[in-house]
PDB file of N, CA and C in Angstrom:
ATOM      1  N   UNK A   1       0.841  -1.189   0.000  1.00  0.00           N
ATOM      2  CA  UNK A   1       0.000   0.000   0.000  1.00  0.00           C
ATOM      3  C   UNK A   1       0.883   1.248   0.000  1.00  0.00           C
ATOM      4  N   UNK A   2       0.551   2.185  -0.849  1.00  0.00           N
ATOM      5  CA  UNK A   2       1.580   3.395  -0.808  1.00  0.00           C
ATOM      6  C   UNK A   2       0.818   4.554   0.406  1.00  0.00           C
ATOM      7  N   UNK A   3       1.772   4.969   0.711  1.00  0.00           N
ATOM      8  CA  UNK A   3       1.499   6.157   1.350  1.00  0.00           C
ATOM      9  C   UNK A   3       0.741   7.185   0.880  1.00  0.00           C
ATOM     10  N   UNK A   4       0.199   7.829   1.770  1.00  0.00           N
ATOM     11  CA  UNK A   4      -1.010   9.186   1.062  1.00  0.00           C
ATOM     12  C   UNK A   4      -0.235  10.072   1.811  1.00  0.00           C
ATOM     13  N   UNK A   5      -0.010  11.145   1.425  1.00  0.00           N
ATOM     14  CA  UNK A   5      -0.052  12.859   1.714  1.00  0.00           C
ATOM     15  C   UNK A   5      -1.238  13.295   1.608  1.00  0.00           C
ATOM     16  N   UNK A   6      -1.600  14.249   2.617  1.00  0.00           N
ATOM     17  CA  UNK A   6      -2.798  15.161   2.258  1.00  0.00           C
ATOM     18  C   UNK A   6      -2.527  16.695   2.173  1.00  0.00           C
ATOM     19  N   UNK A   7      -2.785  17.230   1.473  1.00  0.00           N
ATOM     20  CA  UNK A   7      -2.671  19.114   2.342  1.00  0.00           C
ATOM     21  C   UNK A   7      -4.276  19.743   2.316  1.00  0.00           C
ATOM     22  N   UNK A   8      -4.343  19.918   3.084  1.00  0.00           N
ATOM     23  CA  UNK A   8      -6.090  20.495   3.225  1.00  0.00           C
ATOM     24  C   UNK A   8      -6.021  21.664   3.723  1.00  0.00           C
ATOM     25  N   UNK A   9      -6.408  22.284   2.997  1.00  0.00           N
ATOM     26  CA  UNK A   9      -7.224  24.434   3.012  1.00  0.00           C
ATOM     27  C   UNK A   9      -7.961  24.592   3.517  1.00  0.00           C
ATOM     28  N   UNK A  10      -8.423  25.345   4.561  1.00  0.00           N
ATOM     29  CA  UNK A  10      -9.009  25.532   5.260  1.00  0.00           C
ATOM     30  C   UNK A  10      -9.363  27.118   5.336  1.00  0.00           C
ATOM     31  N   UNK A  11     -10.221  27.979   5.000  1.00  0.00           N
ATOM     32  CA  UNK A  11     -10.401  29.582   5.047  1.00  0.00           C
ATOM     33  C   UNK A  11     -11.208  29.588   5.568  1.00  0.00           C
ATOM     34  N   UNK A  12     -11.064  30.234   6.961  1.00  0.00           N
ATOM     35  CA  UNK A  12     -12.269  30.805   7.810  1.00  0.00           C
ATOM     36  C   UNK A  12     -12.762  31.997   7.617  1.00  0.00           C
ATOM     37  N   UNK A  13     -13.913  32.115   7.755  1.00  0.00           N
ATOM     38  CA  UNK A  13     -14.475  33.393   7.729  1.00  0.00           C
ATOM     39  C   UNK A  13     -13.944  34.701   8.925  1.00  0.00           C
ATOM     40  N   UNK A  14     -13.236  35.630   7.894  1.00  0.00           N
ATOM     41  CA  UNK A  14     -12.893  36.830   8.852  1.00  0.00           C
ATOM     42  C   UNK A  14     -13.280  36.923  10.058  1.00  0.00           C
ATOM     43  N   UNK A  15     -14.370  36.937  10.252  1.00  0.00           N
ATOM     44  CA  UNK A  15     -14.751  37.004  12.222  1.00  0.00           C
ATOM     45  C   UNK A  15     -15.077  35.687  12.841  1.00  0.00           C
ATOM     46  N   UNK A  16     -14.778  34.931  12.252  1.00  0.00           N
ATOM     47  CA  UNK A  16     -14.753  33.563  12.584  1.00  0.00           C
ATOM     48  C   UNK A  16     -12.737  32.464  12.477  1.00  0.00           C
ATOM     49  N   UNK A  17     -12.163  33.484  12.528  1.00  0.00           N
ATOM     50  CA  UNK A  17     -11.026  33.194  12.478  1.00  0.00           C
ATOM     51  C   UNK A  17     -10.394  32.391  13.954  1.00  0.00           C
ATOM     52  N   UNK A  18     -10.773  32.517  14.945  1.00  0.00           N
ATOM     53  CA  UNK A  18     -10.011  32.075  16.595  1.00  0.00           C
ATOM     54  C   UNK A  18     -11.182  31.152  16.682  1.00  0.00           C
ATOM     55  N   UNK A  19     -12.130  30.982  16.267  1.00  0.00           N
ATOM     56  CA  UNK A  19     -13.010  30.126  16.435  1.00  0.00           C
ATOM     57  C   UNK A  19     -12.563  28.547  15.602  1.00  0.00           C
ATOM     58  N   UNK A  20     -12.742  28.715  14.467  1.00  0.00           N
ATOM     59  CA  UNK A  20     -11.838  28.033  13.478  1.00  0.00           C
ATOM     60  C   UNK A  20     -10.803  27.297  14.419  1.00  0.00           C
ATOM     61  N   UNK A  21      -9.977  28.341  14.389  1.00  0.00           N
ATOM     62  CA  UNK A  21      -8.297  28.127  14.986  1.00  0.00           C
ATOM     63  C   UNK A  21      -8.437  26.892  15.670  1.00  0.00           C
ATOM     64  N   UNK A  22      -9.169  27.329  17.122  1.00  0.00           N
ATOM     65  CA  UNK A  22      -9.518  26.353  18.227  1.00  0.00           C
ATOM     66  C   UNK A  22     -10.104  25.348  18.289  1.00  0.00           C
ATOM     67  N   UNK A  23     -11.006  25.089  17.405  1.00  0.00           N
ATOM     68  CA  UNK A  23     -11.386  23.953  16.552  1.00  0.00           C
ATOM     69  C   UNK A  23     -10.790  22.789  15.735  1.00  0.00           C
ATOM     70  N   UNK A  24      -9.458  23.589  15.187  1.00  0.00           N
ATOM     71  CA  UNK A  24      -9.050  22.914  14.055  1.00  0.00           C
ATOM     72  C   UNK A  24      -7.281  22.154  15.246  1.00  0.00           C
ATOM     73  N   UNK A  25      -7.427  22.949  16.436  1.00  0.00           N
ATOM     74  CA  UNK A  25      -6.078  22.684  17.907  1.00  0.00           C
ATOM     75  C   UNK A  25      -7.035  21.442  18.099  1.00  0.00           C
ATOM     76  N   UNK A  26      -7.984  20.951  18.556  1.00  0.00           N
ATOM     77  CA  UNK A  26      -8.781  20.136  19.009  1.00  0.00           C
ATOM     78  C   UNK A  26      -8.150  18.786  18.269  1.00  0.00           C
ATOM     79  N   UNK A  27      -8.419  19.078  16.659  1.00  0.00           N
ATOM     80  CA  UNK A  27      -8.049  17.803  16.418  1.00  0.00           C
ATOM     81  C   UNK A  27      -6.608  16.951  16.145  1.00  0.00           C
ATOM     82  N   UNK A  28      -5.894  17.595  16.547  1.00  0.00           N
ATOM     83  CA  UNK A  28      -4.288  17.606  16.934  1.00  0.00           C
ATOM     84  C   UNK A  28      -4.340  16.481  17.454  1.00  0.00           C
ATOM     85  N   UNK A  29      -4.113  16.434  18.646  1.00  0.00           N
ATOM     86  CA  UNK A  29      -3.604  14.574  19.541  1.00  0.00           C
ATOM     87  C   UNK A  29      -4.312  13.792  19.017  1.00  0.00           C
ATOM     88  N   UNK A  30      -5.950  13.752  19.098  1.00  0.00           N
ATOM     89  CA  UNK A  30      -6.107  12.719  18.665  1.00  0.00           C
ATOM     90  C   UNK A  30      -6.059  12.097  17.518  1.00  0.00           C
ATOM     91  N   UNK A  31      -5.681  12.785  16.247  1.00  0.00           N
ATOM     92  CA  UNK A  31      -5.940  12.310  14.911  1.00  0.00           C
ATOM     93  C   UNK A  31      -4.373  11.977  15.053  1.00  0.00           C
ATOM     94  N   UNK A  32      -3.300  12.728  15.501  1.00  0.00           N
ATOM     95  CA  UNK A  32      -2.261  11.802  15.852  1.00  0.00           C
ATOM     96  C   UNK A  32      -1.897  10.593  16.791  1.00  0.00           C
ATOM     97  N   UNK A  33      -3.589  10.440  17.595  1.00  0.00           N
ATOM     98  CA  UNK A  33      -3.116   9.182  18.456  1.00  0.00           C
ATOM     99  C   UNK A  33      -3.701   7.790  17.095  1.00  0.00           C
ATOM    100  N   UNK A  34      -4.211   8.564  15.907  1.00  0.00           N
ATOM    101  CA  UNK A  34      -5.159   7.315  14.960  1.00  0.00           C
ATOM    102  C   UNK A  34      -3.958   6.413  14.425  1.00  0.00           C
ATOM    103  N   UNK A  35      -4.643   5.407  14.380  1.00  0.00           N
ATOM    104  CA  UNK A  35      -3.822   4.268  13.452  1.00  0.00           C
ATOM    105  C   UNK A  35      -3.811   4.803  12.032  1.00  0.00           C
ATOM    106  N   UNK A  36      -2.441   4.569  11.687  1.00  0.00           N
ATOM    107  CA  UNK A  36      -2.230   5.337  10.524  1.00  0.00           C
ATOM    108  C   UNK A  36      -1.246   6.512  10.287  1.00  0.00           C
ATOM    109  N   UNK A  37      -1.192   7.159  11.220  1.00  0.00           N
ATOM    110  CA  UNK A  37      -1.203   8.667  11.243  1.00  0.00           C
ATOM    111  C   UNK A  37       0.216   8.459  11.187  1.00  0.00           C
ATOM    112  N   UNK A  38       1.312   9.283  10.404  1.00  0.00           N
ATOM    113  CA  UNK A  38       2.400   9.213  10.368  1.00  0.00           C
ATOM    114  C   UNK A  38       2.444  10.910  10.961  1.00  0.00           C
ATOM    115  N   UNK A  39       1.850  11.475  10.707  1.00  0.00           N
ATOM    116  CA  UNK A  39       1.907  12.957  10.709  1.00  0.00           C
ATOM    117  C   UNK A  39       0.664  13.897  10.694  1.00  0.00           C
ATOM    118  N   UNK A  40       0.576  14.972  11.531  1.00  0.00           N
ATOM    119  CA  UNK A  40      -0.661  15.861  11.205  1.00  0.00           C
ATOM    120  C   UNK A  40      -0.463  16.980  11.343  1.00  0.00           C
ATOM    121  N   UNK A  41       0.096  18.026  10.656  1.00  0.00           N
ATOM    122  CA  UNK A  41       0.384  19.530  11.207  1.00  0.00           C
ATOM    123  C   UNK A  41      -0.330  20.402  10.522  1.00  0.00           C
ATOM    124  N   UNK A  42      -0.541  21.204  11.775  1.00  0.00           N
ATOM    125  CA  UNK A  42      -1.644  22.395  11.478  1.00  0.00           C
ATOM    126  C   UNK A  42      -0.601  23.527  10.890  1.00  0.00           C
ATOM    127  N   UNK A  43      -0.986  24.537  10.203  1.00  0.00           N
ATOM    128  CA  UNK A  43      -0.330  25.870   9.993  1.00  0.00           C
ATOM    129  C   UNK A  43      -1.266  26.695   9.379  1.00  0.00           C
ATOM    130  N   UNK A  44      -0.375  27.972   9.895  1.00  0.00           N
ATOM    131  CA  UNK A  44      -1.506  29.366   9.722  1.00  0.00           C
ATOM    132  C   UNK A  44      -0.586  30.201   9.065  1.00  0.00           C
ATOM    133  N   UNK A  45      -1.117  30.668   8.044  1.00  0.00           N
ATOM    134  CA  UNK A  45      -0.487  31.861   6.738  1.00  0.00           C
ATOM    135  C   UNK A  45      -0.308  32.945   7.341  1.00  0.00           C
ATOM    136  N   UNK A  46       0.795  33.235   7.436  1.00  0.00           N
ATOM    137  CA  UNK A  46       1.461  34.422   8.273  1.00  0.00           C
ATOM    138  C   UNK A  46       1.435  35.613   7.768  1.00  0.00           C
ATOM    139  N   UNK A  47       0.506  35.801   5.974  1.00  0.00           N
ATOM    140  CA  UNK A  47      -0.451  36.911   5.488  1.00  0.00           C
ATOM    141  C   UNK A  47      -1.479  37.042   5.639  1.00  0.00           C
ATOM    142  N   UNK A  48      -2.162  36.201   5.753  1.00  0.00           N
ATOM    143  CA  UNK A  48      -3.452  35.609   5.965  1.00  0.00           C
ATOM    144  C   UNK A  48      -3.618  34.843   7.238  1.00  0.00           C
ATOM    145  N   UNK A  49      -4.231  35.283   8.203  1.00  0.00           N
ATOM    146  CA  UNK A  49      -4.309  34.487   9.373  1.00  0.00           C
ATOM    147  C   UNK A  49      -5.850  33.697   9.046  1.00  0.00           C
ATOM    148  N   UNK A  50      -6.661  33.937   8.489  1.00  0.00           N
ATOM    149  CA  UNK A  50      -7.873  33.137   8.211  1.00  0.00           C
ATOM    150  C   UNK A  50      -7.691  31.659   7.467  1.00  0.00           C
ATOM    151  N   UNK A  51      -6.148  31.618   7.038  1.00  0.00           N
ATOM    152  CA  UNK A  51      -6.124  30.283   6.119  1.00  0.00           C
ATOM    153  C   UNK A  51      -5.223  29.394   6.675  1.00  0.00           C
ATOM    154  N   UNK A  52      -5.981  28.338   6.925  1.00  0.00           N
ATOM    155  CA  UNK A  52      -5.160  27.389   7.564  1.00  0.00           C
ATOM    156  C   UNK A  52      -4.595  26.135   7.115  1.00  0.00           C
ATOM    157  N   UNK A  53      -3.584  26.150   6.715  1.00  0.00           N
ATOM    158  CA  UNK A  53      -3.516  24.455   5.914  1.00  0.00           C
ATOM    159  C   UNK A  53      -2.796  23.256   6.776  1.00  0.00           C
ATOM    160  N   UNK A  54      -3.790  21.995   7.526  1.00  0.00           N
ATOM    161  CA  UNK A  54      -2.994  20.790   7.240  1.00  0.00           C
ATOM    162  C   UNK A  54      -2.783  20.059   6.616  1.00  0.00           C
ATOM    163  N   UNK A  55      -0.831  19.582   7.073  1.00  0.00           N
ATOM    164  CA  UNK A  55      -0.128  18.566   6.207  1.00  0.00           C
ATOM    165  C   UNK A  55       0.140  17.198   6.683  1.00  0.00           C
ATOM    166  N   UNK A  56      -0.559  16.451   6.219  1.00  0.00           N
ATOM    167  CA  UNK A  56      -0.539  15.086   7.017  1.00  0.00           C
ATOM    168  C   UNK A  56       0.224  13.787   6.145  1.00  0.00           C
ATOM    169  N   UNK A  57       0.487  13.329   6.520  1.00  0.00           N
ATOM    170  CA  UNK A  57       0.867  11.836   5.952  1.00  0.00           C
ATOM    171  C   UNK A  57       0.069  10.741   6.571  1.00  0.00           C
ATOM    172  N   UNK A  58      -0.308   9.856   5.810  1.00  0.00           N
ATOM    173  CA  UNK A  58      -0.870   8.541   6.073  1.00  0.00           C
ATOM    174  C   UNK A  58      -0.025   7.187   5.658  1.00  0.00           C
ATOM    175  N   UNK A  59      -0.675   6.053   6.423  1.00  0.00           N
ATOM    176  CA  UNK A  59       0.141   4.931   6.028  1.00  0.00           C
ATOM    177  C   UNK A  59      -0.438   4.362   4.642  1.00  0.00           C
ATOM    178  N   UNK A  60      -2.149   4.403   4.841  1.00  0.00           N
ATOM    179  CA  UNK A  60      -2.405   3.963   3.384  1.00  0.00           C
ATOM    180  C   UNK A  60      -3.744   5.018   3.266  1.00  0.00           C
ATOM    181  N   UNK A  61      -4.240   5.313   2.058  1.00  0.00           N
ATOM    182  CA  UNK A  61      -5.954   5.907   1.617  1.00  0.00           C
ATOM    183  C   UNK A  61      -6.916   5.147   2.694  1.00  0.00           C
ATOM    184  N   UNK A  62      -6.498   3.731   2.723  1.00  0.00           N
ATOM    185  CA  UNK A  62      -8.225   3.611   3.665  1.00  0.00           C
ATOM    186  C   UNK A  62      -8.172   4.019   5.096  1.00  0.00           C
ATOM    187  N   UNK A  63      -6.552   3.884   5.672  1.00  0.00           N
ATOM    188  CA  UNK A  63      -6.569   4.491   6.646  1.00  0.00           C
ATOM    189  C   UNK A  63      -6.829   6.291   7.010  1.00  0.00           C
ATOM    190  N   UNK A  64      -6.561   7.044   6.246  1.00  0.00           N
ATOM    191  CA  UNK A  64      -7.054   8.230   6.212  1.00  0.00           C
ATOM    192  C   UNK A  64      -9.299   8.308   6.378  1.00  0.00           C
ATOM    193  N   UNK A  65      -9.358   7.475   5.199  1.00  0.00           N
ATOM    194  CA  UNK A  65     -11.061   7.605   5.160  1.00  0.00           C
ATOM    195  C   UNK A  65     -11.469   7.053   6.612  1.00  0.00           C
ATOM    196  N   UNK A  66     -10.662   6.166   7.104  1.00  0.00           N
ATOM    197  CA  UNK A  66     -11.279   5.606   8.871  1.00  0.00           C
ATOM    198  C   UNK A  66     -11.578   6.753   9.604  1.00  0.00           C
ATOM    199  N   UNK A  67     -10.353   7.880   9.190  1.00  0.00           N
ATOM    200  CA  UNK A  67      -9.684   9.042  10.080  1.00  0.00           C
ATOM    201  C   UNK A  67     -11.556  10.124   9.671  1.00  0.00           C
ATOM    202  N   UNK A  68     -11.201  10.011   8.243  1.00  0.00           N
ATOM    203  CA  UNK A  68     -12.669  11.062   7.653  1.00  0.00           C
ATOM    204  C   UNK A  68     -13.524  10.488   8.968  1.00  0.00           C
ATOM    205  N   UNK A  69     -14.247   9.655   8.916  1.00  0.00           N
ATOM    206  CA  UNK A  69     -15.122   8.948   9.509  1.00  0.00           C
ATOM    207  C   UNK A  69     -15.253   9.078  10.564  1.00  0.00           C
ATOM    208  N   UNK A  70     -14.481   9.460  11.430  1.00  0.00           N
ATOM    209  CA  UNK A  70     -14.454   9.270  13.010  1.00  0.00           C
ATOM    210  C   UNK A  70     -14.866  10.646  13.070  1.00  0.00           C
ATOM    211  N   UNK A  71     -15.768  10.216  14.398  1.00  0.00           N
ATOM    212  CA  UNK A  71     -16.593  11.854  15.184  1.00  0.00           C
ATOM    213  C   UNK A  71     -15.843  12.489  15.287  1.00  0.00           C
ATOM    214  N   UNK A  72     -14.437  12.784  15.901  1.00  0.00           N
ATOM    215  CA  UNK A  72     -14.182  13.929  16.066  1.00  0.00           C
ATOM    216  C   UNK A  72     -13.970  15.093  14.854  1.00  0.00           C
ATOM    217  N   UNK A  73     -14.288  14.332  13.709  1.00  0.00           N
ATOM    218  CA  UNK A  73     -14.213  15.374  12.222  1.00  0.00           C
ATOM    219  C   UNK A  73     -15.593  15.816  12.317  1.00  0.00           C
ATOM    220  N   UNK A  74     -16.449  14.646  12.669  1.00  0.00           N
ATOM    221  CA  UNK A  74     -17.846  15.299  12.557  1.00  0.00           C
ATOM    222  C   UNK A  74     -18.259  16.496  13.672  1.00  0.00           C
ATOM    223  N   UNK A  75     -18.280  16.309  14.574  1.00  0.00           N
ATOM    224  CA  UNK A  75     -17.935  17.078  15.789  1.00  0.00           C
ATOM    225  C   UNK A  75     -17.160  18.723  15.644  1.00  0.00           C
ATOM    226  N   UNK A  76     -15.771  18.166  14.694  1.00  0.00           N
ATOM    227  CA  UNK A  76     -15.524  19.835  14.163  1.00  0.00           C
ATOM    228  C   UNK A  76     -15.917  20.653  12.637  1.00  0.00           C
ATOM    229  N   UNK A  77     -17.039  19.766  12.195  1.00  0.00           N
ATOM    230  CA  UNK A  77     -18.176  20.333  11.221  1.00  0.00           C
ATOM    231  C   UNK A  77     -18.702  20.921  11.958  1.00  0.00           C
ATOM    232  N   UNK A  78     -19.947  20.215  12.984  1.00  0.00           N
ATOM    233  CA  UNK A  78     -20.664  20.691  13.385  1.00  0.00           C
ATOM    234  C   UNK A  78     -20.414  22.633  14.104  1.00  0.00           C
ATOM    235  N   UNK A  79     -19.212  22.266  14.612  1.00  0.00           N
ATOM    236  CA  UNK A  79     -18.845  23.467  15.690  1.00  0.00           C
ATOM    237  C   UNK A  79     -18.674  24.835  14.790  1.00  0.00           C
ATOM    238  N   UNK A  80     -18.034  24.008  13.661  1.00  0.00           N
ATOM    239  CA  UNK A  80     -17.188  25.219  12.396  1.00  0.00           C
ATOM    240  C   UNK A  80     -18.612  25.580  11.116  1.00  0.00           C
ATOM    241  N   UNK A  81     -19.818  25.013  11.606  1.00  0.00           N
ATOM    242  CA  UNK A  81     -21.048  25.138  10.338  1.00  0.00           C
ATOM    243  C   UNK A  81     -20.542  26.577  10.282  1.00  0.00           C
ATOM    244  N   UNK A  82     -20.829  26.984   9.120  1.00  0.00           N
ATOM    245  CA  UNK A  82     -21.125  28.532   8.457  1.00  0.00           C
ATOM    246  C   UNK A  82     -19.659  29.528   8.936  1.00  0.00           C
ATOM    247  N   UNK A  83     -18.450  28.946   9.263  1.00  0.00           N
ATOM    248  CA  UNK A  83     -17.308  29.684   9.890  1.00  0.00           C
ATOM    249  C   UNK A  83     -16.419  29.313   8.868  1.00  0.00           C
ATOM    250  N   UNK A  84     -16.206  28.691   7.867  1.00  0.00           N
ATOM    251  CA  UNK A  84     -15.449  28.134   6.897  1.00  0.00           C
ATOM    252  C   UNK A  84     -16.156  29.226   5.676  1.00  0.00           C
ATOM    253  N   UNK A  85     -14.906  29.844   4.735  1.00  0.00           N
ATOM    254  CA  UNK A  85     -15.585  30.082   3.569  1.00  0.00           C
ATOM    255  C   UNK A  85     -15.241  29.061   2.534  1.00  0.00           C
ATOM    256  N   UNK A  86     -14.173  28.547   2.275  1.00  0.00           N
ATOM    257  CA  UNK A  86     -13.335  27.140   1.911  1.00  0.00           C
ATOM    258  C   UNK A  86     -12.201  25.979   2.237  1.00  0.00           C
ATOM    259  N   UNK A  87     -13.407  24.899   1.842  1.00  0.00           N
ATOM    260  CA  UNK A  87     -12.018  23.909   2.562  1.00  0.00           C
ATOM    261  C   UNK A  87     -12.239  22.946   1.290  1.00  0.00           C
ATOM    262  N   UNK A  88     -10.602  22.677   0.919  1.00  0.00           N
ATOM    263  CA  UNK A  88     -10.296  21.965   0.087  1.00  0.00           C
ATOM    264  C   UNK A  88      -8.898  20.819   0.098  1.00  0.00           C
ATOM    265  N   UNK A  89      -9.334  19.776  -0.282  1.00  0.00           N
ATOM    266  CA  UNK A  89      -8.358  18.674   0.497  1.00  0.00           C
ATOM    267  C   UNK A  89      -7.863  17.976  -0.950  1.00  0.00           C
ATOM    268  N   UNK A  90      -6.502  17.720  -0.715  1.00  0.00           N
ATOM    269  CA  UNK A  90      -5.738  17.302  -2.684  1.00  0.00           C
ATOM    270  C   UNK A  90      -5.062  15.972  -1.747  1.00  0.00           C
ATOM    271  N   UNK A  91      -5.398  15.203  -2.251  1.00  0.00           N
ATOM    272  CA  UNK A  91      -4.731  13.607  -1.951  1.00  0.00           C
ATOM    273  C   UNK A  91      -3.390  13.451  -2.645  1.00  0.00           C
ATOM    274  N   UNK A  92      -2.351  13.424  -2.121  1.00  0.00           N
ATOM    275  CA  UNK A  92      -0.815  13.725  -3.142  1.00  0.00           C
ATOM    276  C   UNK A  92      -0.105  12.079  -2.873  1.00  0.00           C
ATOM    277  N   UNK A  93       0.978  12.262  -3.944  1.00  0.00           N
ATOM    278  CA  UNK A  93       1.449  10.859  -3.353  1.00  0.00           C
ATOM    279  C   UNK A  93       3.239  11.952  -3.430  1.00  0.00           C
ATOM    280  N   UNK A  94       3.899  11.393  -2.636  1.00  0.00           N
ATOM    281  CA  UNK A  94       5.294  11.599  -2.479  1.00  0.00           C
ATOM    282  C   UNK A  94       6.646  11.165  -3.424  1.00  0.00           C
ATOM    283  N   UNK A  95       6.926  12.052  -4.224  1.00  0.00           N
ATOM    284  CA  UNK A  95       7.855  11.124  -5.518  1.00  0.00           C
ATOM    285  C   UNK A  95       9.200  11.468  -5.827  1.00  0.00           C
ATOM    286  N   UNK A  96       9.524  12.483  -4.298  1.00  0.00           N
ATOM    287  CA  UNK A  96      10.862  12.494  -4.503  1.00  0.00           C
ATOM    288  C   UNK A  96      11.525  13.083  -3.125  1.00  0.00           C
TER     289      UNK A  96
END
């Protein structure tokens, strides 16, 4: 099974920016305590504080979709409804 990279975009809405933030700290330990998880780092655009991108590594694709799946993603939908203006996630593979 090859490895997955992810990088996922994340743009919060201007007054919804520390809300976001704290939301998106939440899922830190545990998506690094998941089976699978080689890696999960958060970062914030140091022009843009509303855009947040994590960079994760996985061991394989189905292990990531376990990761989709689990409440605590659902849990930070729910919290983040209508505080996101875009989130966009590119499945990469690693080739050098």
């Amino acid at each position: 099974m090859a490895k997955l990279t992810i990088v996922a975009n994340i743009i919060a809405k201007q007054d919804k920016v520390e809300l976001v933030k704290q939301e998106l700290l939440k899922l830190i330990d545990i998506t690094r305590a998941e089976e699978g998880c080689i890696n999960y780092d958060l970062h914030q655009d140091n022009e843009n504080p509303a855009h947040f991108v994590f960079y994760e590594n996985w061991e394989s694709r189905e292990l990531w979709q376990a990761h989709m799946d689990n409440q605590h993603l659902a849990d930070y939908l729910a919290a983040t409804e209508g505080a996101v203006d875009t989130f966009t996630v590119s499945e990469m593979t690693h080739i050098g």
